[in-house]
C-alpha atoms as a PDB file:
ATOM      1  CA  UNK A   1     -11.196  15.677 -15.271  1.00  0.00           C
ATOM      2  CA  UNK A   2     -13.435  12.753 -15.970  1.00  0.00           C
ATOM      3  CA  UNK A   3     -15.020  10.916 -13.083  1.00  0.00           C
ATOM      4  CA  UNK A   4     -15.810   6.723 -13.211  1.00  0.00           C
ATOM      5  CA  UNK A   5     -19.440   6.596 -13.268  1.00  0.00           C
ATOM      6  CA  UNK A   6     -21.315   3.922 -11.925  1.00  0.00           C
ATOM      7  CA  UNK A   7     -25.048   2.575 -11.754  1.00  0.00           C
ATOM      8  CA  UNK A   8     -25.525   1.588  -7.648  1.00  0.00           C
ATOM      9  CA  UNK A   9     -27.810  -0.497  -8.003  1.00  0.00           C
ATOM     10  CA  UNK A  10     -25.754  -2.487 -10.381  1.00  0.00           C
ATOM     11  CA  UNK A  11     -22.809  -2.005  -7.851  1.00  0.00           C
ATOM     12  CA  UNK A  12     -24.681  -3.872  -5.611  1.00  0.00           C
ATOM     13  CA  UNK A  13     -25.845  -6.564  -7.862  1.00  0.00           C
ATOM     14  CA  UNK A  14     -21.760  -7.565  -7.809  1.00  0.00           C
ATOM     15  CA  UNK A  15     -21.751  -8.417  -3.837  1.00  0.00           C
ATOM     16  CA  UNK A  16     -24.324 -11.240  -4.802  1.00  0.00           C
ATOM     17  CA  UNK A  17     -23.813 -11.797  -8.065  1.00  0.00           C
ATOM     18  CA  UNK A  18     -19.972 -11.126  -8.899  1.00  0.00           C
ATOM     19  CA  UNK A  19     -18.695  -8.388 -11.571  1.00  0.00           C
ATOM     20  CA  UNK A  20     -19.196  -8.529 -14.914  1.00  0.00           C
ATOM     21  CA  UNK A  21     -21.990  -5.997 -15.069  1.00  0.00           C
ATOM     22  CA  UNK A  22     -20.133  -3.398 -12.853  1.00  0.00           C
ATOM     23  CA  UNK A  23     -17.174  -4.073 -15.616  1.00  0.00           C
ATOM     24  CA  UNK A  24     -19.438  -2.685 -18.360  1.00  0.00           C
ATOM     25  CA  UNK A  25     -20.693   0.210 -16.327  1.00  0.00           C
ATOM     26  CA  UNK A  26     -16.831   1.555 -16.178  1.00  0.00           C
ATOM     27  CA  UNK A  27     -16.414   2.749 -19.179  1.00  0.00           C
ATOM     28  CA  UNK A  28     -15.447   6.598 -18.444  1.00  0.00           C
ATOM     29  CA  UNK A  29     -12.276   6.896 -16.128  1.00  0.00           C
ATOM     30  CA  UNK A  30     -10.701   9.662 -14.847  1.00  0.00           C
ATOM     31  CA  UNK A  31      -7.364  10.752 -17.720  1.00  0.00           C
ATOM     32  CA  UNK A  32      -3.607  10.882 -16.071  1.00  0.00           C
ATOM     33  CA  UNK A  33      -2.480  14.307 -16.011  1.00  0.00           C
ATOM     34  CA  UNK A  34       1.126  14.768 -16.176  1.00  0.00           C
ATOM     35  CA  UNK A  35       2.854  16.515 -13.403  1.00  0.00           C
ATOM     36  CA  UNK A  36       4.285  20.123 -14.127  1.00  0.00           C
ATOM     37  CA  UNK A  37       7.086  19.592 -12.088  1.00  0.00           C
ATOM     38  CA  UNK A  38      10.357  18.296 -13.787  1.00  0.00           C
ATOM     39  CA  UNK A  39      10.156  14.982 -12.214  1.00  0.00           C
ATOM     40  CA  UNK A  40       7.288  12.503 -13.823  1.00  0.00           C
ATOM     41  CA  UNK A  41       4.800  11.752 -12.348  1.00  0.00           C
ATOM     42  CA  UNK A  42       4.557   7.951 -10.392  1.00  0.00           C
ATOM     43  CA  UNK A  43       2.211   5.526 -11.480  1.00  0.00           C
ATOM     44  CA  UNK A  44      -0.844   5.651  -8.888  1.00  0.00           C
ATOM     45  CA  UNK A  45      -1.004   2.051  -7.166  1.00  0.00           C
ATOM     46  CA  UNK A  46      -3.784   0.183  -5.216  1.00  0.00           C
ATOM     47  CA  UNK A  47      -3.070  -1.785  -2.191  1.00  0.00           C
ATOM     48  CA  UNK A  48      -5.304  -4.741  -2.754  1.00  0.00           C
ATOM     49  CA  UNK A  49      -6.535  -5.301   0.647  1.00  0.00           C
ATOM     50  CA  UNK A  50      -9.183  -2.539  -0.009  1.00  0.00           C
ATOM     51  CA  UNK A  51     -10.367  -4.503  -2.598  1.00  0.00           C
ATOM     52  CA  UNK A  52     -10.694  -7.748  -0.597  1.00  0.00           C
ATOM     53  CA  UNK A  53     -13.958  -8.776  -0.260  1.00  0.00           C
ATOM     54  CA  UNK A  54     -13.917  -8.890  -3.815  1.00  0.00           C
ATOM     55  CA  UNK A  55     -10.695 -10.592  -4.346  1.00  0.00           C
ATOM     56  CA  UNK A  56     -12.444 -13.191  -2.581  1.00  0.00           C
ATOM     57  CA  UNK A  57     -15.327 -13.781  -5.165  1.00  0.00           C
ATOM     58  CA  UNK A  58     -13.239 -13.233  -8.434  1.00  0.00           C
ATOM     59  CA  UNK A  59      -9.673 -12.543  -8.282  1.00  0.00           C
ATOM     60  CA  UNK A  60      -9.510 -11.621 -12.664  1.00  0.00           C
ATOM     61  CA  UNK A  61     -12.510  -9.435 -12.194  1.00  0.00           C
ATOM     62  CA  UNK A  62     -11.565  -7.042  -9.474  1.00  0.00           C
ATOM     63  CA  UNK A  63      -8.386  -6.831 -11.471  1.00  0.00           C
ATOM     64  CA  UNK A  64      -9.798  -5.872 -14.746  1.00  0.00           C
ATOM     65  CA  UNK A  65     -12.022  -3.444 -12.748  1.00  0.00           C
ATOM     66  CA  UNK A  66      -8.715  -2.164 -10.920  1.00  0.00           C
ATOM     67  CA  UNK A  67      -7.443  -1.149 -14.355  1.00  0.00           C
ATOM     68  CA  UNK A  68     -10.552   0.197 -15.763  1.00  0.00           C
ATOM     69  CA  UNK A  69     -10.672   2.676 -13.114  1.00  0.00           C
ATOM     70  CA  UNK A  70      -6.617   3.940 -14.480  1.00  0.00           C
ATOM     71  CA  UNK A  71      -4.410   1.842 -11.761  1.00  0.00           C
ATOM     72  CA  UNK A  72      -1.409   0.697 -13.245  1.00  0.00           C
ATOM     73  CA  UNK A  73       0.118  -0.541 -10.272  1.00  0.00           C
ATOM     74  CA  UNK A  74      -1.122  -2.624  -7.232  1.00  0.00           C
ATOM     75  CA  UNK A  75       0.511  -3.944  -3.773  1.00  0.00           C
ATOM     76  CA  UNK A  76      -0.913  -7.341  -3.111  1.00  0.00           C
ATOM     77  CA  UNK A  77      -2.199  -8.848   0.339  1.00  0.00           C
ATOM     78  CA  UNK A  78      -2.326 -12.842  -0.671  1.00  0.00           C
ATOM     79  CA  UNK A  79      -2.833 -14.293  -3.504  1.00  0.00           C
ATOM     80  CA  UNK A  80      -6.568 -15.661  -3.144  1.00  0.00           C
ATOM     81  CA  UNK A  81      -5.869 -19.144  -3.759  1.00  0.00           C
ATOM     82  CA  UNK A  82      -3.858 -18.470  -7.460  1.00  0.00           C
ATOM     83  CA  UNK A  83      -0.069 -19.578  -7.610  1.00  0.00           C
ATOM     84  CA  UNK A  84       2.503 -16.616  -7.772  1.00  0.00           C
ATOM     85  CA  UNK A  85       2.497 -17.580 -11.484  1.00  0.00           C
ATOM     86  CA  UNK A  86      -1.128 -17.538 -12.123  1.00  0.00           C
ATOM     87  CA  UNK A  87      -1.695 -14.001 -10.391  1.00  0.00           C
ATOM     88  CA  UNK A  88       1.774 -12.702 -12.674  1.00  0.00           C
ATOM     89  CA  UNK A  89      -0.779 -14.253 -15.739  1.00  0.00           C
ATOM     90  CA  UNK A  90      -3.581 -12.219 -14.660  1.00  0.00           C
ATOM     91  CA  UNK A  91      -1.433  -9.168 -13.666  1.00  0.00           C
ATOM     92  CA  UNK A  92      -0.293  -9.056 -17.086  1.00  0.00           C
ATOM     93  CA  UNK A  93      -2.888  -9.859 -18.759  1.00  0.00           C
ATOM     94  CA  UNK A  94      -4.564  -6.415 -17.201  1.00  0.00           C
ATOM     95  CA  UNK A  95      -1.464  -4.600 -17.718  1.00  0.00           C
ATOM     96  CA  UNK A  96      -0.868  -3.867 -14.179  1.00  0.00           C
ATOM     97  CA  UNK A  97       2.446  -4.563 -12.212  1.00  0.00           C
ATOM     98  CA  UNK A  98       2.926  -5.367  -8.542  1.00  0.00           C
ATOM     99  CA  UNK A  99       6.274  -3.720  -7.244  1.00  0.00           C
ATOM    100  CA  UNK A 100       5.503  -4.975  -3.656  1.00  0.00           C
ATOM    101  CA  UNK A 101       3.451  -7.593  -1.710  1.00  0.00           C
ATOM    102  CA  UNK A 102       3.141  -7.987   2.321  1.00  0.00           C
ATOM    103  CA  UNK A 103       3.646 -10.933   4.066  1.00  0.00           C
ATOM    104  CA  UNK A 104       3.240 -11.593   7.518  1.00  0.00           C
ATOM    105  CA  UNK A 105       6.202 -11.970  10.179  1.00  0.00           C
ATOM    106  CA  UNK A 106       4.927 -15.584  10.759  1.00  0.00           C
ATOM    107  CA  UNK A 107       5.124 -16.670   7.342  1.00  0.00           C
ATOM    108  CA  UNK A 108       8.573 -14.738   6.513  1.00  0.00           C
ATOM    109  CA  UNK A 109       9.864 -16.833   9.768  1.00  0.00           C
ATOM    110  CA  UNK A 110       7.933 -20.415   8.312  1.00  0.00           C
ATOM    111  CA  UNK A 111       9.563 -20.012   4.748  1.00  0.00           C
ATOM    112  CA  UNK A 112      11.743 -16.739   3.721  1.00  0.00           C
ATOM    113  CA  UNK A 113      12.787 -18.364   0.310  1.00  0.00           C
ATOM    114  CA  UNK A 114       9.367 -19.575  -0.738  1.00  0.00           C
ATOM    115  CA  UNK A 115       8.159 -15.952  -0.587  1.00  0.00           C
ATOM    116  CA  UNK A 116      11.720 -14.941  -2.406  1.00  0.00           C
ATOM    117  CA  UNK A 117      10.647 -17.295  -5.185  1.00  0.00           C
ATOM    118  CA  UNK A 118       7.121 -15.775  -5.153  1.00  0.00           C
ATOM    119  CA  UNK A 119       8.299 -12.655  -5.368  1.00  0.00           C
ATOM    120  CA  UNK A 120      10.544 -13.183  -8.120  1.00  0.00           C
ATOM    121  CA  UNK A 121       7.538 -14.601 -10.370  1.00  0.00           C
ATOM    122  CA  UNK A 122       5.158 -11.844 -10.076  1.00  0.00           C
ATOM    123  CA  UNK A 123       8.192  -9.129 -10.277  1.00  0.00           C
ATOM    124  CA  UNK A 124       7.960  -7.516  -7.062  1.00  0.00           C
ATOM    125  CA  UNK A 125      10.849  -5.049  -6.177  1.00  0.00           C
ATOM    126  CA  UNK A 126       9.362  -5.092  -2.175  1.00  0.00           C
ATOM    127  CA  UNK A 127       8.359  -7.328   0.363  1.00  0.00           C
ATOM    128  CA  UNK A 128       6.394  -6.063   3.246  1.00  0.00           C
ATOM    129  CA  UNK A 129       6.184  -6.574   6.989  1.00  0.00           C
ATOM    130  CA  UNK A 130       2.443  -5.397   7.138  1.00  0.00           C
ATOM    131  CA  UNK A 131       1.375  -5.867  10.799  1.00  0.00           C
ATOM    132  CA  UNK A 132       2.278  -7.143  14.496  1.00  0.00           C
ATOM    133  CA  UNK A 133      -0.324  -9.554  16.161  1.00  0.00           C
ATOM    134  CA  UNK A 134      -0.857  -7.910  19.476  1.00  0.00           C
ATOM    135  CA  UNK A 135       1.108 -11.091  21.153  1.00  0.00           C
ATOM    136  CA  UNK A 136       4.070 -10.595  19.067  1.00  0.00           C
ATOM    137  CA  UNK A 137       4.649  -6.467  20.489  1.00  0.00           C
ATOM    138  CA  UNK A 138       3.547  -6.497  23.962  1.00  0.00           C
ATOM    139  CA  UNK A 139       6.968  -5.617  25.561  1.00  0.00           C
ATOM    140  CA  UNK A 140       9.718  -3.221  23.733  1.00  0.00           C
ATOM    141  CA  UNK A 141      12.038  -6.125  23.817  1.00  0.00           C
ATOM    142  CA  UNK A 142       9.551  -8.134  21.299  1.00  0.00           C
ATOM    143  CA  UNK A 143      10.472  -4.998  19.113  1.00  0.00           C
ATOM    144  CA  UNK A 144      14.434  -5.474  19.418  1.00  0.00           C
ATOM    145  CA  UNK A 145      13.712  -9.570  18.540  1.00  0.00           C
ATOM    146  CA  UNK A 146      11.735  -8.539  15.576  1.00  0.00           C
ATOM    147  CA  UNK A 147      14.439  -5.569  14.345  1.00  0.00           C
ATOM    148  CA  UNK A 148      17.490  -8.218  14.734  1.00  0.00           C
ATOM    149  CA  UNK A 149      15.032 -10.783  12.371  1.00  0.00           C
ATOM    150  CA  UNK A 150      14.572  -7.970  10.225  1.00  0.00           C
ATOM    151  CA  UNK A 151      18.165  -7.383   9.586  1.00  0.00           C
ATOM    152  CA  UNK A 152      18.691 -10.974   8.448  1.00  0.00           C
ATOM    153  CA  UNK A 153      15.408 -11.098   6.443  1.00  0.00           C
ATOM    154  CA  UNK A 154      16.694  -8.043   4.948  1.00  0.00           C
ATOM    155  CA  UNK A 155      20.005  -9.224   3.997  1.00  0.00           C
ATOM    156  CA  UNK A 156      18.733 -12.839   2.391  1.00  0.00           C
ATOM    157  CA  UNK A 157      16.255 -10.197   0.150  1.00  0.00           C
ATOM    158  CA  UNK A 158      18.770  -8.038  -0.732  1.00  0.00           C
ATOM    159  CA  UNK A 159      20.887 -11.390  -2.044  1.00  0.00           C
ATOM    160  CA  UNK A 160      17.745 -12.214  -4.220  1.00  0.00           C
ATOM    161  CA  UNK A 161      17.784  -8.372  -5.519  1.00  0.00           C
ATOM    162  CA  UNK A 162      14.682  -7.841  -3.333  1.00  0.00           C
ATOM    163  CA  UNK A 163      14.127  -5.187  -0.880  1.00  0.00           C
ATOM    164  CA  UNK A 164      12.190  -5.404   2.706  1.00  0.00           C
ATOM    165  CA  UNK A 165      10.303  -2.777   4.007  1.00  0.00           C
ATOM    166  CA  UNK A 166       8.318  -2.080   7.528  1.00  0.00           C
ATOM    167  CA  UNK A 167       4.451  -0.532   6.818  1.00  0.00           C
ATOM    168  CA  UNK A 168       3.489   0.514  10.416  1.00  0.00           C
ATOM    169  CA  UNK A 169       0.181   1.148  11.890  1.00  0.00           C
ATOM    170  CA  UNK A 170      -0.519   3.576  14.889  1.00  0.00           C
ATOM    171  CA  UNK A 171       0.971   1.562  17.552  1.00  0.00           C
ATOM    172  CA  UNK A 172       4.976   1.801  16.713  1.00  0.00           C
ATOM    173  CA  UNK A 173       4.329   5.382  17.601  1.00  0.00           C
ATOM    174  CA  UNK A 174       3.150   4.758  20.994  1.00  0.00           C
ATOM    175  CA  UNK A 175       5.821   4.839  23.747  1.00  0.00           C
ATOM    176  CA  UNK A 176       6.279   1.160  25.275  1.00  0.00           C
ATOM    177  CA  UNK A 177       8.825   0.549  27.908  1.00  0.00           C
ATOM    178  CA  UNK A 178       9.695   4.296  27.902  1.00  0.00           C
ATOM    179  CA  UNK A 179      10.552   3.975  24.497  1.00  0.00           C
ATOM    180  CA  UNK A 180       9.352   4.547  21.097  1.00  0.00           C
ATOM    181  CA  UNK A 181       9.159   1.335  18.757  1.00  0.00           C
ATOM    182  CA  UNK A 182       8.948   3.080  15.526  1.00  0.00           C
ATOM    183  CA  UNK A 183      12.360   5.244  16.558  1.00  0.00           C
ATOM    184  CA  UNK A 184      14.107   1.947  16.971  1.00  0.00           C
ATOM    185  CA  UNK A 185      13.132  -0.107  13.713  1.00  0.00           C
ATOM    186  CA  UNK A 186      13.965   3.388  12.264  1.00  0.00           C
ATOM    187  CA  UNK A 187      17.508   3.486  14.090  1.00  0.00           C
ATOM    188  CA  UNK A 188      18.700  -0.543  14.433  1.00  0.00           C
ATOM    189  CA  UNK A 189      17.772  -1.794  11.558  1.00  0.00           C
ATOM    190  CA  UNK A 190      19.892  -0.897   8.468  1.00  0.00           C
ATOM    191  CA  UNK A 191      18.855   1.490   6.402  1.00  0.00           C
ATOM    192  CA  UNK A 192      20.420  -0.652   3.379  1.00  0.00           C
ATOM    193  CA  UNK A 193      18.420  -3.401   4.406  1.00  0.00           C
ATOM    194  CA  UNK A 194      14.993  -2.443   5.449  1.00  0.00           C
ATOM    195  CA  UNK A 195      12.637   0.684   3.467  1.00  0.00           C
ATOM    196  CA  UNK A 196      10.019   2.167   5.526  1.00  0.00           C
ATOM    197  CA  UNK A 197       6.378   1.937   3.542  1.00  0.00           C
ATOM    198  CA  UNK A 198       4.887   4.589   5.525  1.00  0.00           C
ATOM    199  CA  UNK A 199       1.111   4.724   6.526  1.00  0.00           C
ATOM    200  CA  UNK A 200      -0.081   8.233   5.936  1.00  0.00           C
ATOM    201  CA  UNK A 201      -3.090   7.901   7.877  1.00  0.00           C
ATOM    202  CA  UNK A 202      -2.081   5.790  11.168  1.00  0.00           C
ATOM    203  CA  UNK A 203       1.318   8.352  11.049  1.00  0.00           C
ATOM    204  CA  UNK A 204      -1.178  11.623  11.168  1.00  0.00           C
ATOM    205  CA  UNK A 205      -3.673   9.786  13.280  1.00  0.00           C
ATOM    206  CA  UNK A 206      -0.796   8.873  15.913  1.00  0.00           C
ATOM    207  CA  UNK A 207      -0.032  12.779  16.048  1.00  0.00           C
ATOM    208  CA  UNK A 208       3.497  12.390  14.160  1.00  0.00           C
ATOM    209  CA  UNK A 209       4.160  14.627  11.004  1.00  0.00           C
ATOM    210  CA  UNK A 210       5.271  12.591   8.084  1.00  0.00           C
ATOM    211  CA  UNK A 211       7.633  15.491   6.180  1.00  0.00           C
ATOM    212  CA  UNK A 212       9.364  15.393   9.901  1.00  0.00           C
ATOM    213  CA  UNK A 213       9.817  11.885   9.585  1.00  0.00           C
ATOM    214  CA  UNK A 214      11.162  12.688   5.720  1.00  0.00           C
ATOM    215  CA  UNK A 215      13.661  15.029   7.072  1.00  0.00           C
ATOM    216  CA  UNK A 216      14.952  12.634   9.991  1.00  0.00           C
ATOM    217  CA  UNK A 217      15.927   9.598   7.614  1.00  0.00           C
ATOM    218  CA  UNK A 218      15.520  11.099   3.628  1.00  0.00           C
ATOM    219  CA  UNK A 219      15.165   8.741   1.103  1.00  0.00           C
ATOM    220  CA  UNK A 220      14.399   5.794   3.426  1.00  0.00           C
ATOM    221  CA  UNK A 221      10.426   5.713   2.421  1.00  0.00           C
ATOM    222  CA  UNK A 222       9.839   4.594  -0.628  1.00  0.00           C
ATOM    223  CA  UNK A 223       6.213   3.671  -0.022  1.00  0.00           C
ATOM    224  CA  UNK A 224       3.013   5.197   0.738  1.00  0.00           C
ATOM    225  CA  UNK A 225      -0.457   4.306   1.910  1.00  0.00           C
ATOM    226  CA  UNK A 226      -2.340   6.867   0.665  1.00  0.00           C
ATOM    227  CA  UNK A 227      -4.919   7.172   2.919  1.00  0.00           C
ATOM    228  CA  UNK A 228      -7.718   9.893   4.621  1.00  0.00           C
ATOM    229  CA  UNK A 229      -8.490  10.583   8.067  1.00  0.00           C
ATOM    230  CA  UNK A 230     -12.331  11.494   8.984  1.00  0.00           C
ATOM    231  CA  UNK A 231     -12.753  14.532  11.364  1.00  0.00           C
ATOM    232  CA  UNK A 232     -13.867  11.630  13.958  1.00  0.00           C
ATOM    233  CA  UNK A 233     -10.523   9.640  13.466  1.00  0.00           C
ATOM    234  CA  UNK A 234     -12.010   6.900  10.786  1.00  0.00           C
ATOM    235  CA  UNK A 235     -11.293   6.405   7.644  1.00  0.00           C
ATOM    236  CA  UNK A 236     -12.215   8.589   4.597  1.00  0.00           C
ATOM    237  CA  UNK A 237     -11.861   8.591   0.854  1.00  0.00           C
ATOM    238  CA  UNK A 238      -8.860  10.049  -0.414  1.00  0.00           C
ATOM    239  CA  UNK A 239      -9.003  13.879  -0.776  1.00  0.00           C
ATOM    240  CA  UNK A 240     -12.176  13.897   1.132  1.00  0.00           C
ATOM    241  CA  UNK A 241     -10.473  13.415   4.919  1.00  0.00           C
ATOM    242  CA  UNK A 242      -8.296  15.884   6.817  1.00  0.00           C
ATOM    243  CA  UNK A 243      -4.569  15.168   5.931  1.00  0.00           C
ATOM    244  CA  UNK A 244      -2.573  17.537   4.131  1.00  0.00           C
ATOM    245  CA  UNK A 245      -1.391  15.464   1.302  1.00  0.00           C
ATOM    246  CA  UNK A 246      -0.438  18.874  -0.831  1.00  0.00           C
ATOM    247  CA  UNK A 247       2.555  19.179   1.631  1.00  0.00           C
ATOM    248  CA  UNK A 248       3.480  15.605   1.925  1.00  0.00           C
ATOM    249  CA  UNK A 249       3.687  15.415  -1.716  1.00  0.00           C
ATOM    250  CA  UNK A 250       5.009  18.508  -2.361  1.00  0.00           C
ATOM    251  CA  UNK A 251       7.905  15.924  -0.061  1.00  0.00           C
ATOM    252  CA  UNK A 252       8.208  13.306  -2.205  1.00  0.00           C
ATOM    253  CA  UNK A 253      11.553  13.549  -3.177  1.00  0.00           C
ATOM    254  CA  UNK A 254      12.917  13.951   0.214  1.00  0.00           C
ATOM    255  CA  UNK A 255      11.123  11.420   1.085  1.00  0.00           C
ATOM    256  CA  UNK A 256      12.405   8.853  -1.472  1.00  0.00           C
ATOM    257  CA  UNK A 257       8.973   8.012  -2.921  1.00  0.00           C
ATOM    258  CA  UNK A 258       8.639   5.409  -5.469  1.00  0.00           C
ATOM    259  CA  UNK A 259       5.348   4.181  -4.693  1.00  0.00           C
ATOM    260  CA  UNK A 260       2.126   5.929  -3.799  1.00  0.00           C
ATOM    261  CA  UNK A 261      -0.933   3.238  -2.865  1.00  0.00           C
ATOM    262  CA  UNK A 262      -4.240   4.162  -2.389  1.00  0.00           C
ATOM    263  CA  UNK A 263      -5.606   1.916   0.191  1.00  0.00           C
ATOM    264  CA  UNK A 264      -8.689   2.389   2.820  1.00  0.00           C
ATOM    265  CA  UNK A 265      -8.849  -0.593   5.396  1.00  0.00           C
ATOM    266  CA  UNK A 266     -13.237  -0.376   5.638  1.00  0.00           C
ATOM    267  CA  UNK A 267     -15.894   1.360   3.306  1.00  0.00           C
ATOM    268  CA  UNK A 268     -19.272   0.993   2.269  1.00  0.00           C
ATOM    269  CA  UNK A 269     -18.790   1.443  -1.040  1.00  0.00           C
ATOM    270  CA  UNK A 270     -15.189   0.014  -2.869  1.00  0.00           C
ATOM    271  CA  UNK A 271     -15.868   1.383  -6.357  1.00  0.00           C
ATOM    272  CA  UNK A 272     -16.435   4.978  -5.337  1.00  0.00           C
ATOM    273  CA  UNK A 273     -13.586   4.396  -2.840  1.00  0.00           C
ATOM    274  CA  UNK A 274     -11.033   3.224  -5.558  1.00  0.00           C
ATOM    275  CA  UNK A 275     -12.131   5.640  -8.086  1.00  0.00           C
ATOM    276  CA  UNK A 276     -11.940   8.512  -5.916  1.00  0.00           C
ATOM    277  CA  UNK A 277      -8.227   7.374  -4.985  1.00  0.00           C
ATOM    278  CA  UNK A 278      -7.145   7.561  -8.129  1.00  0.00           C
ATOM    279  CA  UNK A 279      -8.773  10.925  -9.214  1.00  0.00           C
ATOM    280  CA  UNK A 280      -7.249  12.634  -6.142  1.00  0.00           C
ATOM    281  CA  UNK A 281      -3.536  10.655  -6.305  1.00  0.00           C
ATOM    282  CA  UNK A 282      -3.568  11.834 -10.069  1.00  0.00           C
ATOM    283  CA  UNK A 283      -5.050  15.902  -9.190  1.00  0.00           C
ATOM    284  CA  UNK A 284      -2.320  15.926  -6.419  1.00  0.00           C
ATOM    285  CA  UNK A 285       0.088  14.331  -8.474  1.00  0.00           C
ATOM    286  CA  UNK A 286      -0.192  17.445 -11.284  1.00  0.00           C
ATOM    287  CA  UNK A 287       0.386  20.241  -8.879  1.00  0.00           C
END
């Protein structure tokens, strides 16, 4: 398999200068392979919040380089100052799709229907709760107020033909109030109503097995982060960390997967970071 190759120093040019040059530079990307298994393969996605500092500078060029490298799909975090219509535009116009965006709790409690809307214009089958402020889970009890909003968010998405999910960090899985947070979203909140997008890394780095998880609720996570734990607990590239993706894969129909994204929340160098995703998603993806 092909590997993206890139110049460095014209990698770094971009942080100053923006993108176009690193656009040239990826011209070789790595080919799909098609899996041998009788299901198809799943597009490999990109959560965009990798991509960020980027996104910030030129929201059409990280794009185009987002597709250069072989995405085809990618989970937004904001829309950088476009309107859902204008990032749908430049979606398109890079042949990529967006099957899910997160949105804070905050914002799905200011205006549930204006982020319907939005997700109806840029096609999104998902809407995300991403993260808890640290105010907003400090006793189990915020946890039950959050699960009972969740059931009516949930139900006002699945009116609109949308579906809400829960992407957890490492927290949920620590015991508050002699109880486990991530047990009860998993248990009170309909399963019809609310899809688990599960975080590979923060799961494995919380000490929980994610095929366990699989087998307690199947078909209930629909997402992935796809992401690699370093031997010292930080983050790592895809396929370069310490998490047995082979087996949770080898799980993805028991888990329900629809939708694997490559994400890594901090690393020194995006391009390698992205390319490597894909190249490893894809190899695992063919076994």
């Amino acid at each position: 398999m092909s590997k993206l190759t890139l110049n460095r120093r014209r990698f770094l040019q971009v942080s100053a200068t923006g993108m176009g040059a690193l656009l040239g530079a990826a011209a070789c990307k790595p080919a799909a392979t098609v899996a041998s298994s009788s299901a198809p393969a799943l597009p490999v996605g990109l959560q965009l919040y990798t991509l960020r500092s980027m996104m910030e500078k030129s929201v059409a060029e990280t794009l185009a380089l987002v597709a250069e490298v072989g995405y085809k799909e990618v989970e937004l975090a904001g829309l950088f100052g476009n309107t859902p219509q204008q990032f749908a535009d430049l979606l398109k116009s890079n042949g990529l799709t967006s099957p899910s965006t997160h949105v804070m709790p905050h914002l799905l409690r200011a205006d549930l229907e204006a982020h319907l809307d939005a997700a109806d214009a840029l096609g999104h089958k998902y809407i995300v709760v991403p993260y808890l402020m640290p105010e907003d889970r400090k006793s189990i009890e915020d946890y039950y107020s959050l699960i009972d909003e969740m059931n009516v968010w949930g139900e006002k998405c699945k009116q609109r033909g949308i579906q809400l999910a829960y992407h957890n960090h490492d927290f949920e899985f620590q015991e508050l109030d002699g109880q486990l947070p991530y047990d009860l979203i998993l248990e009170r909140c309909d399963s019809e109503l609310l899809a688990m997008e599960l975080d590979l890394y923060w799961t494995v780095k919380a000490g929980f097995d994610p095929v366990e998880l699989f087998k307690r609720q199947p078909g209930r996570f629909k997402m992935w982060h796809v992401k690699d734990l370093a031997q010292d607990g930080s983050f790592a590239d895809v396929g370069k960390g310490t998490i047995d993706f082979a087996t949770i894969f080898a799980n993805g129909e028991l888990a329900g997967i629809e939708h694997k994204f490559v994400e890594r929340d901090q690393t020194d160098d995006l391009v390698r970071t992205i390319s490597q995703g894909f190249s490893a998603v894809t190899t695992l993806q063919s076994k």
